[in-house]
N, C-alpha and C. Protein backbone atom coordinates (compact mmCIF):
# COMPACT_ATOMS: atom_id res chain seq x y z
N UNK A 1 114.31 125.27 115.23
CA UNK A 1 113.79 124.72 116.47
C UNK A 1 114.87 123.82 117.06
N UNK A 2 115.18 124.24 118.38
CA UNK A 2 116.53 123.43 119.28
C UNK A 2 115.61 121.85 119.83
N UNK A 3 116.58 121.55 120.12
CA UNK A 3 115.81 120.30 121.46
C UNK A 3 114.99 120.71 122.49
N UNK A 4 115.43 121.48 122.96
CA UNK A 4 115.05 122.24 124.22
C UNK A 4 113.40 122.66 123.74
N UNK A 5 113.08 123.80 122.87
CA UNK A 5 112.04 123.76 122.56
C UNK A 5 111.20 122.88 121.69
N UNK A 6 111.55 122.04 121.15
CA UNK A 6 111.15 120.57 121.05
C UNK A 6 110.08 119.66 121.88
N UNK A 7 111.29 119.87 122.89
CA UNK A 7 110.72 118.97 124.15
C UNK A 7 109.78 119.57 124.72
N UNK A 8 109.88 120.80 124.67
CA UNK A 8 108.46 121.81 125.61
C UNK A 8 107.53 121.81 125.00
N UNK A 9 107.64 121.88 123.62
CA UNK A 9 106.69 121.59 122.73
C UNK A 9 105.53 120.20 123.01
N UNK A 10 106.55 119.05 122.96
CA UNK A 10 106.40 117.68 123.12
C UNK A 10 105.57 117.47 124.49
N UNK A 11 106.26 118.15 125.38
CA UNK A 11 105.79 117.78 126.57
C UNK A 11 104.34 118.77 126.87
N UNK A 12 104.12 119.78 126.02
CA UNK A 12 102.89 120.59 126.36
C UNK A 12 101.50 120.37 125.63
N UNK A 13 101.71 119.41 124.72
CA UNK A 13 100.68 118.33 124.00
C UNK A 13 100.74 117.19 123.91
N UNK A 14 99.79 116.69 123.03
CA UNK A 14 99.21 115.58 123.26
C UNK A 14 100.22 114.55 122.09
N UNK A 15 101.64 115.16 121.82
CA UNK A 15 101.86 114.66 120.20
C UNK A 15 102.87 113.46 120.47
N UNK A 16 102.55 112.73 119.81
CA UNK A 16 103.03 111.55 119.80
C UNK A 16 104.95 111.69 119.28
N UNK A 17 105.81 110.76 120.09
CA UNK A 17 107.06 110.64 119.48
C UNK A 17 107.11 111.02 118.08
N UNK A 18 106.69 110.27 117.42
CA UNK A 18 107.08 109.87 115.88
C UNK A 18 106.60 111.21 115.40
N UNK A 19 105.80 112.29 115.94
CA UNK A 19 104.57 112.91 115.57
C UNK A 19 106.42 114.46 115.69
N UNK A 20 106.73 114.30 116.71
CA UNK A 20 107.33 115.12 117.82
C UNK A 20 108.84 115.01 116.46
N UNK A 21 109.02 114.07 116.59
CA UNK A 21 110.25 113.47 115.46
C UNK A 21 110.02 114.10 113.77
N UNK A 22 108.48 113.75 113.31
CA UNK A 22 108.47 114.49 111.58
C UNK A 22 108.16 115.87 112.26
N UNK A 23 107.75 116.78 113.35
CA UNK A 23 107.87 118.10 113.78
C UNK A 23 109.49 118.44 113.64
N UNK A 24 110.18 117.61 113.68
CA UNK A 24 111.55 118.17 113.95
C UNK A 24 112.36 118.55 111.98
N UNK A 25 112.36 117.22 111.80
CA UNK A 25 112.31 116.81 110.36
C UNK A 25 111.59 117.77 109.28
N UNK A 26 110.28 118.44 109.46
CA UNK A 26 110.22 119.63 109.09
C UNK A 26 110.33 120.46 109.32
N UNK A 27 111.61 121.17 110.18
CA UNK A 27 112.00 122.08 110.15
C UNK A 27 113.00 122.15 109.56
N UNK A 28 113.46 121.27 109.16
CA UNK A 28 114.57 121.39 108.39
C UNK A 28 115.72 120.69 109.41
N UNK A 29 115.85 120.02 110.13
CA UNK A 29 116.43 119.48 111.27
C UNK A 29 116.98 118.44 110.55
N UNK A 30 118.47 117.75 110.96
CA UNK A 30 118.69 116.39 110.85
C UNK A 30 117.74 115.59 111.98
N UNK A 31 117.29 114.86 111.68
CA UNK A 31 116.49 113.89 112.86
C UNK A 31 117.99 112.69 113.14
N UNK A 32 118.24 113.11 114.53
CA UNK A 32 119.43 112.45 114.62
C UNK A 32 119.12 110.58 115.11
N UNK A 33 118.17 110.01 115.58
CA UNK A 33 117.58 109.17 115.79
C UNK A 33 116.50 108.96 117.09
N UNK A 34 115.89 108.10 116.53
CA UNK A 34 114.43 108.47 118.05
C UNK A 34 115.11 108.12 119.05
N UNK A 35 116.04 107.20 119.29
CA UNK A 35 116.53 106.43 120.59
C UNK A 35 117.23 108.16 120.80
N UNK A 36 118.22 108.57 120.06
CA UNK A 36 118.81 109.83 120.69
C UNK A 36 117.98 110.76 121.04
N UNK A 37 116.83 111.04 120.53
CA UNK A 37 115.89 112.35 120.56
C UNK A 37 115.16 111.72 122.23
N UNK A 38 114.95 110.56 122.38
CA UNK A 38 114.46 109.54 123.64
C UNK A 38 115.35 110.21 124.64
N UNK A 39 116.51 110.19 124.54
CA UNK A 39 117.64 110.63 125.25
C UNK A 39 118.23 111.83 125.83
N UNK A 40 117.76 112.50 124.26
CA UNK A 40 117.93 114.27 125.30
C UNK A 40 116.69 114.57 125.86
N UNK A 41 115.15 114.01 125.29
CA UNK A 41 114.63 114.19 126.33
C UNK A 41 114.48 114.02 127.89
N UNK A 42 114.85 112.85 128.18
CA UNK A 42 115.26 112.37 129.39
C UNK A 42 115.97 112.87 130.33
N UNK A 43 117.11 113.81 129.55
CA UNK A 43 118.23 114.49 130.11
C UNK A 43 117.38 115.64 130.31
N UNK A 44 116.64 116.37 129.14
CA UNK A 44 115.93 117.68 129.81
C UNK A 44 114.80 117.89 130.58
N UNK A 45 114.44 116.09 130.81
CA UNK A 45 113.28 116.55 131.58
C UNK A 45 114.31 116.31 133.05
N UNK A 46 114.98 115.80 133.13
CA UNK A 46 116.06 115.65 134.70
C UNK A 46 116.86 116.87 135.30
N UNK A 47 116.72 117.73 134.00
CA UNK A 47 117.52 118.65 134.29
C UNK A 47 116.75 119.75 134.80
N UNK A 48 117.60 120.59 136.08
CA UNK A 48 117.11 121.82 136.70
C UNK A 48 117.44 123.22 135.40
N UNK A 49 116.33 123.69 135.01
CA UNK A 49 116.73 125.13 134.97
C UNK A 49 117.79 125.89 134.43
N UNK A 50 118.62 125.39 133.36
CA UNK A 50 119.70 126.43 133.72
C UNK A 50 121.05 125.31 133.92
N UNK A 51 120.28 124.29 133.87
CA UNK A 51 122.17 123.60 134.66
C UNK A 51 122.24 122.89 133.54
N UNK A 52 123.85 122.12 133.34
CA UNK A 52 124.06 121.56 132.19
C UNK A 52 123.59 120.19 131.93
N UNK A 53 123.01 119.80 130.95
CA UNK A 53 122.79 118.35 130.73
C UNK A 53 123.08 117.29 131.57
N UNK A 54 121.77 116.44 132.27
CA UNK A 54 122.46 115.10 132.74
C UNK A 54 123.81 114.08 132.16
N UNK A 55 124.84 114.03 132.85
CA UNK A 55 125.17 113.65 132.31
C UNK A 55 126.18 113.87 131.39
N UNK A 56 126.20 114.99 131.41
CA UNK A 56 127.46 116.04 130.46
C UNK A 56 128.64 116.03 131.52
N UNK A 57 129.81 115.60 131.01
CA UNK A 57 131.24 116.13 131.76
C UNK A 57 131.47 117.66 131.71
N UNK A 58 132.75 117.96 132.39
CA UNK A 58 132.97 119.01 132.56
C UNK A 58 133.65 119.28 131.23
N UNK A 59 133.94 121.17 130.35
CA UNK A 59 134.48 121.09 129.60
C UNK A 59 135.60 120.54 129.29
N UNK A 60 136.19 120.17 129.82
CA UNK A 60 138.00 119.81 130.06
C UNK A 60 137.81 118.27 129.40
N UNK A 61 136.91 117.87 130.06
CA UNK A 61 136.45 116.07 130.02
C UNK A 61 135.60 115.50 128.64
N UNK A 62 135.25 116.76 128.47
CA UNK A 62 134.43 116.85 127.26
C UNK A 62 135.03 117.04 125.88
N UNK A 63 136.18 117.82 126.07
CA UNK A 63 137.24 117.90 124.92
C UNK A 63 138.11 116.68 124.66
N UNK A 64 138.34 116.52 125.84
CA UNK A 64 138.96 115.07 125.88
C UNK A 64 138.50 114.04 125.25
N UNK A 65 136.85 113.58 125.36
CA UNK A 65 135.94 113.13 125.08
C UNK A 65 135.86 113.00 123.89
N UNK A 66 135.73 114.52 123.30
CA UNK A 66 135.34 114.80 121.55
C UNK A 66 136.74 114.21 120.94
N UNK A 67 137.99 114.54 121.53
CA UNK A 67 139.15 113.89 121.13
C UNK A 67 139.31 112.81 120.60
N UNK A 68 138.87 111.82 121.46
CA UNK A 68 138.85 109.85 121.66
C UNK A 68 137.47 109.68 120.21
N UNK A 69 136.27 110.52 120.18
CA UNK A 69 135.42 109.88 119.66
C UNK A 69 136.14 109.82 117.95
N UNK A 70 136.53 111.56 118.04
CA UNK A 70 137.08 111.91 116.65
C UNK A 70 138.15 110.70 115.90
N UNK A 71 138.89 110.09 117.15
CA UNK A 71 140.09 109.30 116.42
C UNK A 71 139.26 108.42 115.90
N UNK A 72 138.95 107.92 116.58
CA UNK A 72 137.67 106.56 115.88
C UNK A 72 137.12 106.76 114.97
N UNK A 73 136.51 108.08 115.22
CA UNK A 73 135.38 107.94 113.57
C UNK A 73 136.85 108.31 112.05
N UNK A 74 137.75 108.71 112.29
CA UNK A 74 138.90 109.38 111.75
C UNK A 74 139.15 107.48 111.67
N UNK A 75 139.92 106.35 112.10
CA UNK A 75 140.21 105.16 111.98
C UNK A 75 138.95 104.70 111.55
N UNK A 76 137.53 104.82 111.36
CA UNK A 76 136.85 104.05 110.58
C UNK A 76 136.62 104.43 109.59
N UNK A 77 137.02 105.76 109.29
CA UNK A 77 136.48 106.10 108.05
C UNK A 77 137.87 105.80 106.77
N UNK A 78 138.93 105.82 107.73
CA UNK A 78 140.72 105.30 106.54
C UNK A 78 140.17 103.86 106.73
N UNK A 79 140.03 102.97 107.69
CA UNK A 79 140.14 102.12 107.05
C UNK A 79 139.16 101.78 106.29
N UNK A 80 137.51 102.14 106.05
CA UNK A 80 136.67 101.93 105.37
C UNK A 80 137.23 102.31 103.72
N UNK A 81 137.95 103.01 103.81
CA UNK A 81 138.62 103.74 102.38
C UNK A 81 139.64 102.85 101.91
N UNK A 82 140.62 102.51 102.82
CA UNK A 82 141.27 101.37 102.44
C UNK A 82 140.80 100.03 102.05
N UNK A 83 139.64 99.92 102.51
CA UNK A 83 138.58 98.72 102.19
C UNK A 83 139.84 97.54 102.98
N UNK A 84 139.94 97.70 104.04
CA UNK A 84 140.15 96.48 105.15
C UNK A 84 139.09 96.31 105.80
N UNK A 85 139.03 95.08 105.76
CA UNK A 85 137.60 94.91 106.72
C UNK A 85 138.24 94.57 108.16
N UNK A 86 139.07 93.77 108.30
CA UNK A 86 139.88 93.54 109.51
C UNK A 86 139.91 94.80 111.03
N UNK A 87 140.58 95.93 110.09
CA UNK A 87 141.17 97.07 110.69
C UNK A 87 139.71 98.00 111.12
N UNK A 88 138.72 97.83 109.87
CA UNK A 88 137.70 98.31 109.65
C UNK A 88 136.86 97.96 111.35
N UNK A 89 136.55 96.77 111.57
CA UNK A 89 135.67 96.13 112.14
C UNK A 89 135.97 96.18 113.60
N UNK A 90 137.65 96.28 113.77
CA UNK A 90 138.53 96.70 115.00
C UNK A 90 137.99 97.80 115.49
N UNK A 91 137.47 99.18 114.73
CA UNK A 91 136.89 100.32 115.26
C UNK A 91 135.72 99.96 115.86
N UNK A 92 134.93 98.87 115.75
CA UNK A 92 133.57 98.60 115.82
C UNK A 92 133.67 97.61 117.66
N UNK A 93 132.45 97.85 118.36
CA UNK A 93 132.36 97.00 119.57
C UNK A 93 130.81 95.87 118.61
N UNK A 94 131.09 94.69 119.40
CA UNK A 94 129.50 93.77 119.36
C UNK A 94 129.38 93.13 120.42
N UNK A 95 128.03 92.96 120.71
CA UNK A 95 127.31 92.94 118.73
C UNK A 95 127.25 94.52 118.55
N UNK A 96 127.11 94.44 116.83
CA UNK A 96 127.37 95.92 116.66
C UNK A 96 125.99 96.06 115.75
N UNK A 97 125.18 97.61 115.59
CA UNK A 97 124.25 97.26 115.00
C UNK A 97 123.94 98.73 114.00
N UNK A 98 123.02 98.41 112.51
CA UNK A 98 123.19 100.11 111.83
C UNK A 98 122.06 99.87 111.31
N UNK A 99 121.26 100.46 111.64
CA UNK A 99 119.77 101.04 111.02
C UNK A 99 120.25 101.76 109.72
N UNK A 100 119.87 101.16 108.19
CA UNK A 100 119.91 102.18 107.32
C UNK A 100 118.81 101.26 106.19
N UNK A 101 118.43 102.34 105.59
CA UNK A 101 117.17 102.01 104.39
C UNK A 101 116.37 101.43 104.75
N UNK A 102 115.79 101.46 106.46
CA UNK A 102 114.61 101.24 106.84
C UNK A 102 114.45 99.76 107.66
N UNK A 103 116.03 99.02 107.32
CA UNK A 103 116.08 97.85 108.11
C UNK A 103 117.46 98.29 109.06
N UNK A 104 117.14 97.36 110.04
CA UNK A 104 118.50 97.32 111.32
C UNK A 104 119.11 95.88 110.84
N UNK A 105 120.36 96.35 110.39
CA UNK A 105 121.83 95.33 110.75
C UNK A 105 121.92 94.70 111.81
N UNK A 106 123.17 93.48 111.87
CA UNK A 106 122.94 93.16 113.13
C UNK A 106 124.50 92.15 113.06
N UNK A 107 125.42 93.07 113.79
CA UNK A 107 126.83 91.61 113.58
C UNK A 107 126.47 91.52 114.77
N UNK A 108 126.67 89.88 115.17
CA UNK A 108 126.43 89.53 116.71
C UNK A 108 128.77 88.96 116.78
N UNK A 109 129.50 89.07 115.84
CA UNK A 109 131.00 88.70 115.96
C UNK A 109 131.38 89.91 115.25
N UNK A 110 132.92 90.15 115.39
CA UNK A 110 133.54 90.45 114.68
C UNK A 110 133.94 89.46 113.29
N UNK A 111 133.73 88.70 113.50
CA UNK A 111 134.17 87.76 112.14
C UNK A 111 133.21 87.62 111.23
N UNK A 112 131.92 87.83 111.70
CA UNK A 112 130.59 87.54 110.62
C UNK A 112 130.76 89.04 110.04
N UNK A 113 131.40 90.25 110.56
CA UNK A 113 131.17 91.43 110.21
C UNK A 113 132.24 91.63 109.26
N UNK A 114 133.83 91.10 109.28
CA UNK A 114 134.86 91.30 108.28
C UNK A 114 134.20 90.53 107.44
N UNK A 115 133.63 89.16 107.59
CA UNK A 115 132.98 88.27 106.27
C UNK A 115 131.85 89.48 105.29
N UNK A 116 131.45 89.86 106.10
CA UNK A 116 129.90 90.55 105.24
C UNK A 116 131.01 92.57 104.78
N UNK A 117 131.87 92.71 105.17
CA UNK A 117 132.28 93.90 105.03
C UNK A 117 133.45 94.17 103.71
N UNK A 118 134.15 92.62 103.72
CA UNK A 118 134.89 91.84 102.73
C UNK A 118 134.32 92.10 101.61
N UNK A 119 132.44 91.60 101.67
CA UNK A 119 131.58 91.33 100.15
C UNK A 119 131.75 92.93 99.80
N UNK A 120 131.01 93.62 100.72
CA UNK A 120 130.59 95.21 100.69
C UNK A 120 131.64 95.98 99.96
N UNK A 121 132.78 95.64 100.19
CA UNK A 121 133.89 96.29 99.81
C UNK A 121 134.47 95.55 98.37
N UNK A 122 133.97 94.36 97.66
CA UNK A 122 133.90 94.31 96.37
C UNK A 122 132.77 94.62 95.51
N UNK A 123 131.63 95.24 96.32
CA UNK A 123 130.37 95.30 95.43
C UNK A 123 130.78 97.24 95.35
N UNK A 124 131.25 97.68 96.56
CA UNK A 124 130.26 99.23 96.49
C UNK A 124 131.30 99.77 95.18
N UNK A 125 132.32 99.41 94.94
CA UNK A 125 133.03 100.37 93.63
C UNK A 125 132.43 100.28 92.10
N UNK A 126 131.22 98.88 92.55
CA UNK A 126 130.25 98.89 91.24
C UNK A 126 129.43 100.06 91.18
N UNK A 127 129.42 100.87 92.23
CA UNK A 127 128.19 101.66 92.12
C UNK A 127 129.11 103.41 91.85
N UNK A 128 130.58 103.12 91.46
CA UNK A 128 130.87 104.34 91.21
C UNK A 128 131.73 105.20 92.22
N UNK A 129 131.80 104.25 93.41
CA UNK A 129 132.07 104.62 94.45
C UNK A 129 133.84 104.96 94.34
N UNK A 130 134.42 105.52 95.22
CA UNK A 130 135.89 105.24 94.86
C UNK A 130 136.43 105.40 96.77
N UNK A 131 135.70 106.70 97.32
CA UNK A 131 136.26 106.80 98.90
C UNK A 131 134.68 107.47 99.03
N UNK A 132 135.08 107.81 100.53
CA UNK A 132 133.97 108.83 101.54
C UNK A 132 134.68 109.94 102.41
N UNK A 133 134.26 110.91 102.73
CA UNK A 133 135.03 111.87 103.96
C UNK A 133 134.48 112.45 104.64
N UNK A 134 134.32 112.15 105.81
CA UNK A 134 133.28 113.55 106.58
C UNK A 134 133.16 114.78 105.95
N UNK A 135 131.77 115.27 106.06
CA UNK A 135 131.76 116.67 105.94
C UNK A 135 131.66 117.25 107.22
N UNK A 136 130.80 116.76 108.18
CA UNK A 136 131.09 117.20 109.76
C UNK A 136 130.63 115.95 110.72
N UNK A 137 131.07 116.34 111.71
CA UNK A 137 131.01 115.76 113.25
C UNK A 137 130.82 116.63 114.40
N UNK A 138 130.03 115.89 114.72
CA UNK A 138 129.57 116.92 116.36
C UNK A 138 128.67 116.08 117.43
N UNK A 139 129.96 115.96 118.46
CA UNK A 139 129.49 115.23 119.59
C UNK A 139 128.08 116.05 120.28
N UNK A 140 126.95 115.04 119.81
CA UNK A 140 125.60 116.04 120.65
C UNK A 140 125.48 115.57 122.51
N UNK A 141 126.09 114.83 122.57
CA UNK A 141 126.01 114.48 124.31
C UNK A 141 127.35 113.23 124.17
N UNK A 142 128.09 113.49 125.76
CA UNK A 142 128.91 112.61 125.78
C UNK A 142 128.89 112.35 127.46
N UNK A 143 128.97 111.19 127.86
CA UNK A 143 129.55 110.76 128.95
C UNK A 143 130.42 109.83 128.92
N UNK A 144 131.44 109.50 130.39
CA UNK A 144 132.58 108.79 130.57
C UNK A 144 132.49 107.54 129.98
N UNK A 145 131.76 106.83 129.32
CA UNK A 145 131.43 105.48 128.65
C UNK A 145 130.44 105.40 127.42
N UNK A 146 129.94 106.72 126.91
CA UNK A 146 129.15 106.86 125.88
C UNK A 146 128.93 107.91 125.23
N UNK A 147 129.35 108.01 123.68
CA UNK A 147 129.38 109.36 123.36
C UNK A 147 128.51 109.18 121.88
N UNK A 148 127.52 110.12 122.16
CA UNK A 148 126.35 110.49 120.47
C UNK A 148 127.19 111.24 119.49
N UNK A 149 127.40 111.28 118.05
CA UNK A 149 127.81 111.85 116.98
C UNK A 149 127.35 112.01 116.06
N UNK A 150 126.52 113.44 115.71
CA UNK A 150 125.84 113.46 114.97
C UNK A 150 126.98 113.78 113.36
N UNK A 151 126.91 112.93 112.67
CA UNK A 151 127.87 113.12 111.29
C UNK A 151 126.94 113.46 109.88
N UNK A 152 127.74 114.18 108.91
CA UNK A 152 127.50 114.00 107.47
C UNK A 152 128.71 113.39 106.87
N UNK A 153 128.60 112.79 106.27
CA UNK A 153 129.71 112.01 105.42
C UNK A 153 129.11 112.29 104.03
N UNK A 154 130.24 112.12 102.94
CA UNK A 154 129.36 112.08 101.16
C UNK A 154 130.49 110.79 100.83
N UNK A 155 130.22 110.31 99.81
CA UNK A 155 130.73 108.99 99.29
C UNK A 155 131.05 109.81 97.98
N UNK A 156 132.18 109.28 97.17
CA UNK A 156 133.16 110.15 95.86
C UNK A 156 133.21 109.20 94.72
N UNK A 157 133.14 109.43 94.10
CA UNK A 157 133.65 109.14 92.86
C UNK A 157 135.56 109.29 92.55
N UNK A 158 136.06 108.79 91.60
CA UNK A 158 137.39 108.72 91.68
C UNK A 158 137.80 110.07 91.12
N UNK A 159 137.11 110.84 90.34
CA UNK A 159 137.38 112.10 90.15
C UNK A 159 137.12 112.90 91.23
N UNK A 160 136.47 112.60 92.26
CA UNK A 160 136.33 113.71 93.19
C UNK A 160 134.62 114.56 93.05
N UNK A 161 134.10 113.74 92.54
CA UNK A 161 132.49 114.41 92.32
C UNK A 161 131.95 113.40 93.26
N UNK A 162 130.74 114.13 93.63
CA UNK A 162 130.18 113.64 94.95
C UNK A 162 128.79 112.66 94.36
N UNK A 163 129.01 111.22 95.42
CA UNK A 163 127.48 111.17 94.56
C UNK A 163 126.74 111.03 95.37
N UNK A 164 126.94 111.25 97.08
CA UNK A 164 125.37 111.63 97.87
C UNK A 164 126.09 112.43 98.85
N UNK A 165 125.30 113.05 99.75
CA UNK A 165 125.64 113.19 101.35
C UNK A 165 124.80 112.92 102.16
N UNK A 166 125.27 112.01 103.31
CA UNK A 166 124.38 111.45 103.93
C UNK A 166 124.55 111.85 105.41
N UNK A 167 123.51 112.44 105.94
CA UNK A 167 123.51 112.40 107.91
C UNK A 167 123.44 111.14 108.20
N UNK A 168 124.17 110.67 109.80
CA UNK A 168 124.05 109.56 110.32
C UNK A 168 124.32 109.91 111.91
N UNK A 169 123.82 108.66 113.05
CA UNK A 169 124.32 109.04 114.50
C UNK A 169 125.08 107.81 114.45
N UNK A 170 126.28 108.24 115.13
CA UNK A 170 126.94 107.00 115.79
C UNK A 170 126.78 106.91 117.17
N UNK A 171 126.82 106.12 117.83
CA UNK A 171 127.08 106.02 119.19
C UNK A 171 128.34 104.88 119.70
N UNK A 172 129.13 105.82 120.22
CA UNK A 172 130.28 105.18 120.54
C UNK A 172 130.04 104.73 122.24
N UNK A 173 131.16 103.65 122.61
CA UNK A 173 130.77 103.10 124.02
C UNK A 173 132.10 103.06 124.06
N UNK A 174 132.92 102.99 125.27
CA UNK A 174 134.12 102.58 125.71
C UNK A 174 133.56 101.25 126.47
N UNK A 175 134.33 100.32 126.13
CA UNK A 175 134.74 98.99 126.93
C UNK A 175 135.47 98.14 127.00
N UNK A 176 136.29 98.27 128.13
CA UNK A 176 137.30 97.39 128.43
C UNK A 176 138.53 98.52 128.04
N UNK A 177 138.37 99.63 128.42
CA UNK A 177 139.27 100.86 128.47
C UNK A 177 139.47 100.81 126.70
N UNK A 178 138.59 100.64 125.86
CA UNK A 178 138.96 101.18 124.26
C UNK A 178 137.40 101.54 123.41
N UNK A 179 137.47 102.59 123.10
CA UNK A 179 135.98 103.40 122.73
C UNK A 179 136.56 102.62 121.10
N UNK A 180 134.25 102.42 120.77
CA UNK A 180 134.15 101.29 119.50
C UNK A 180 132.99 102.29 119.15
N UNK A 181 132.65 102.03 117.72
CA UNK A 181 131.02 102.26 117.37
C UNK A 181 130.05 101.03 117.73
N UNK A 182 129.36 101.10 118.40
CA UNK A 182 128.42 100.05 119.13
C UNK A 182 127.04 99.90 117.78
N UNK A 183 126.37 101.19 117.71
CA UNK A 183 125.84 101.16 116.76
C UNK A 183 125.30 102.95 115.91
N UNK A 184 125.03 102.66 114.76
CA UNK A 184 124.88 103.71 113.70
C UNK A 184 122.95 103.65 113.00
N UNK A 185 123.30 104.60 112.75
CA UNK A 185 122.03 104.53 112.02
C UNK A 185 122.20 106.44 110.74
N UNK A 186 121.44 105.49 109.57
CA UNK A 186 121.89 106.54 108.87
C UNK A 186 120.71 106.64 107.63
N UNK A 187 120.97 108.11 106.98
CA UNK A 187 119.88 108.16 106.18
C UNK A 187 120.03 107.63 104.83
N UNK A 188 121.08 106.88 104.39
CA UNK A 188 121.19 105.91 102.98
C UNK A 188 120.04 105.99 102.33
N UNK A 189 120.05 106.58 101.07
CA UNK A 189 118.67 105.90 99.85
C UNK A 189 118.77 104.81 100.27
């Protein structure tokens, strides 16, 4: 089941978001987040027929687009591996914010975020951890100042055995002419 029939779905009963959202989720769907699922609806109910997404650049603009988002998530994910929090947090705009294990994060600085990313990065190698690497990326909507990414990432062990894989959305923003992750949300145990 696409978005598209999703939404026709959604929109031809009586079913509630959340209702519309575990419909998606059992199909076997990543549920990329309600604010995003909020979003392509919006776009498909604006949209005529046949024409491309509110809001969608042209292909040319769009490659370009997927280009800029890729470096970023590509610079947060080395320096997350390098365990700099500095370099780390530089990829990031705030306040910056990440829904995971059922609570929302919340750096309102960059400096409260290298402080708390500093700890993170001496605790997570207790758990076995050693790096992470995308398994995929795919810009699901982008415009000139905001681009959705739906990702899987897995977290490694130092031998190279995997010990989860996790879906997540990022949403990147350009501001002040330099694209950041604004905020994430992800499916973490």
């Amino acid at each position: 089941m696409n978005c598209g029939s999703l939404v026709a779905r959604f929109r031809a009963s009586d079913t509630s978001l959340l209702s519309a959202v575990a419909l998606w989720q059992a199909q076997g769907r990543r549920v990329l987040a309600a604010v995003g699922l909020v979003v392509l609806m919006a776009s498909d109910a604006l949209a005529e027929p046949g024409a491309a997404p509110v809001g969608e650049p042209a292909d040319s603009t769009r490659a370009m687009l997927e280009s800029e988002a890729t470096a970023v998530l590509d610079a947060f994910m080395a320096t997350f591996n390098a365990r700099d929090a500095e370099a780390h947090t530089a990829t990031y705009h705030f306040p910056h914010y990440r829904l995971a294990r059922g609570a929302m994060s919340f750096w309102e600085t960059r400096a409260v975020a290298e402080q708390d990313y500093r700890q993170v990065f001496q605790r997570l190698p207790e758990s076995g951890w050693q790096r992470s690497r995308w398994v995929s990326r795919e810009v699901v909507t982008a415009s000139a100042d905001k681009i959705h990414v739906a990702t899987r990432f897995q977290r490694l062990r130092a031998d190279g055995t995997v010990i989860g894989t996790y879906d997540s959305l990022y949403v990147l923003i350009r501001r002040d002419g330099r694209w950041g992750v604004k905020l994430r949300s992800s499916f973490l145990p």
